[in-house]
Protein backbone atom coordinates (compact mmCIF):
# COMPACT_ATOMS: atom_id res chain seq x y z
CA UNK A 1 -13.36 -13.40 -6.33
CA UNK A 2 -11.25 -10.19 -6.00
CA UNK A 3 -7.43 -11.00 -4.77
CA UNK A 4 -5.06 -8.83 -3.55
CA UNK A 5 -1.32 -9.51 -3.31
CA UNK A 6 1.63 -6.99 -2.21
CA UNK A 7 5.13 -7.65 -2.56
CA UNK A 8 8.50 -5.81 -2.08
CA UNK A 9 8.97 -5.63 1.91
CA UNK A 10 12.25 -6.48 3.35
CA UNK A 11 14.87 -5.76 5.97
CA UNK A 12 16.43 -1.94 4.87
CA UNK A 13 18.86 0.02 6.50
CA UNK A 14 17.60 3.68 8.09
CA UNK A 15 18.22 6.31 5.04
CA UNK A 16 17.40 3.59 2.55
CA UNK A 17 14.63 2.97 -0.08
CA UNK A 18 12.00 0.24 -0.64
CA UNK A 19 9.23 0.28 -3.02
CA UNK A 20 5.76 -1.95 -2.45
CA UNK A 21 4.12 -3.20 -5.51
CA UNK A 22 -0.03 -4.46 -4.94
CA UNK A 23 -2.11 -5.87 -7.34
CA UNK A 24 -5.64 -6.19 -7.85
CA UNK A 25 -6.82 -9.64 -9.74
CA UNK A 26 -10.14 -10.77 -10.54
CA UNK A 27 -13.27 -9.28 -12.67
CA UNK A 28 -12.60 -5.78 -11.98
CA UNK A 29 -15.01 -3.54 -13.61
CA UNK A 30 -13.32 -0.33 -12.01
CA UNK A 31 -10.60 0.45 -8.82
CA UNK A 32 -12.15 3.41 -7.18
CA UNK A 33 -9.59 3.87 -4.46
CA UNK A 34 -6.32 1.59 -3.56
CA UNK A 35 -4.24 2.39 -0.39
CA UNK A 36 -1.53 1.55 1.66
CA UNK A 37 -1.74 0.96 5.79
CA UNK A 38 0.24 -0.64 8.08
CA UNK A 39 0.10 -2.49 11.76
CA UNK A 40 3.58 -1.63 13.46
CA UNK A 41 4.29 -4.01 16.44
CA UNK A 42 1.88 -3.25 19.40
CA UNK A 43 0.41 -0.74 17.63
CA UNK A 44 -3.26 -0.71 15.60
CA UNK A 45 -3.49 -0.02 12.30
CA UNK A 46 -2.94 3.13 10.63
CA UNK A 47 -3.03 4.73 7.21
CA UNK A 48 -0.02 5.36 5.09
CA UNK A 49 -1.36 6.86 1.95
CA UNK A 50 -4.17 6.43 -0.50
CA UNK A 51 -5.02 7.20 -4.18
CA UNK A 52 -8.30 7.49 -5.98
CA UNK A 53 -9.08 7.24 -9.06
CA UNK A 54 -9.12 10.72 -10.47
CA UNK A 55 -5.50 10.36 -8.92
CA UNK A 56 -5.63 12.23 -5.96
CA UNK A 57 -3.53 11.11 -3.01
CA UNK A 58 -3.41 11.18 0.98
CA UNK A 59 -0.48 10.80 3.00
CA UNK A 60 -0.13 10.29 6.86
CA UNK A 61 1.85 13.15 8.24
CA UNK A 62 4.66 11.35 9.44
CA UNK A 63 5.43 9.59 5.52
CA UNK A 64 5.01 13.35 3.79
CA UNK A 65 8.26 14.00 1.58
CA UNK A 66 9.40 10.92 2.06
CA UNK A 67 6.30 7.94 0.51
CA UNK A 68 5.37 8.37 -2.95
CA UNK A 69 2.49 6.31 -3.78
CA UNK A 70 0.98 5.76 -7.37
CA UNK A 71 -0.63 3.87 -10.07
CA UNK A 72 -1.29 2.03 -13.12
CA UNK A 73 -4.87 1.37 -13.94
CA UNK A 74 -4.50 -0.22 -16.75
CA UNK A 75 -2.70 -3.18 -14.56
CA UNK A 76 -4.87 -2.50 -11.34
CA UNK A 77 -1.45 -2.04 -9.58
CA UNK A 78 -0.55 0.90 -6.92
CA UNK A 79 2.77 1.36 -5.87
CA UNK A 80 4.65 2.46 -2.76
CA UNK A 81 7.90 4.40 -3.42
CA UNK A 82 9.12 4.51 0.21
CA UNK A 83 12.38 6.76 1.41
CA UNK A 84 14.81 8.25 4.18
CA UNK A 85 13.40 5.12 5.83
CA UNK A 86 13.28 5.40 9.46
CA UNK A 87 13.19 2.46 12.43
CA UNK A 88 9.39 3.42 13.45
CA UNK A 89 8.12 2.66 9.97
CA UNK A 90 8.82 -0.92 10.58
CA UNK A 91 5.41 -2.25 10.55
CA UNK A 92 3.31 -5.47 8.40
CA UNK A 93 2.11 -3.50 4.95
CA UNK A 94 -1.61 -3.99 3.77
CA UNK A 95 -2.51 -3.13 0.92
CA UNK A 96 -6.66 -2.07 0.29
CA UNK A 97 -8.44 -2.11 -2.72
CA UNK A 98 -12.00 -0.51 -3.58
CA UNK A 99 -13.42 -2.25 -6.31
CA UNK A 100 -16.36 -2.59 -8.24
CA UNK A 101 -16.10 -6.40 -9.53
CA UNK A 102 -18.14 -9.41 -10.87
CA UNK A 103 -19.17 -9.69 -6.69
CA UNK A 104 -20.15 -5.84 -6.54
CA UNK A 105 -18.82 -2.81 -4.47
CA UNK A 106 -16.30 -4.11 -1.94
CA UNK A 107 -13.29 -3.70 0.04
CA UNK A 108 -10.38 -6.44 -0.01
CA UNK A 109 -7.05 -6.58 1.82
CA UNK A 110 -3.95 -8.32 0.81
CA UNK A 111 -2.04 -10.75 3.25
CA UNK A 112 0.25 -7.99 4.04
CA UNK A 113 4.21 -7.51 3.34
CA UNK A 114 6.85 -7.05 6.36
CA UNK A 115 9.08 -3.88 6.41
CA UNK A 116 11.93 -3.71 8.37
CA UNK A 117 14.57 -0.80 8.95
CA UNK A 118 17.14 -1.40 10.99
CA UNK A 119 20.70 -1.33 11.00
């Protein structure tokens, strides 16, 4: 079984800085892709940013210049460096990893970490 587990949300003033950490666990043979999308209240849910594993990276327009994302492979971790936080990214962050593991090729999605700006 592959598990999936974010941490670092939390209540942040607009203009400040919070940085998600998600981590892969299981028998991972390779992380082809991890990302980062979230499900703002009444809203569905939409892409932040993603990484492969040649290290490319995809942002949603409206976190360009401001979300950083990266990662380790040697600790199956990707990280969300998030700044000049605004009110309307409050939203639940998922984390999604693409893994080939003891199980296969699959998808799997963390339980999610609440981020909320407001002052």
């Amino acid at each position: 079984q592959v598990h999936v587990v974010e941490s670092g949300g939390g209540l942040v003033q607009p203009g400040g800085s919070l940085r998600l950490s998600c981590t892969a666990s299981g028998i991972i043979f390779s992380v082809n892709a991890m990302g980062w999308y979230r499900r703002a209240p009444g809203k569905q849910r939409e892409l932040v940013a993603t990484i492969i594993s040649g290290g490319s990276t995809d942002y949603a327009d409206s976190v360009k210049g401001r979300f950083t994302i990266s990662r380790s492979n040697a600790k199956n971790t990707v990280y969300l460096q998030m700044n000049s936080l605004k009110p309307e990214d409050t939203a639940v962050y998922y984390c999604n990893a693409a893994v080939e593991s003891s199980h296969g090729r699959g998808d799997y999605w963390g339980q999610g970490t609440l981020v909320t700006v407001s002052s």
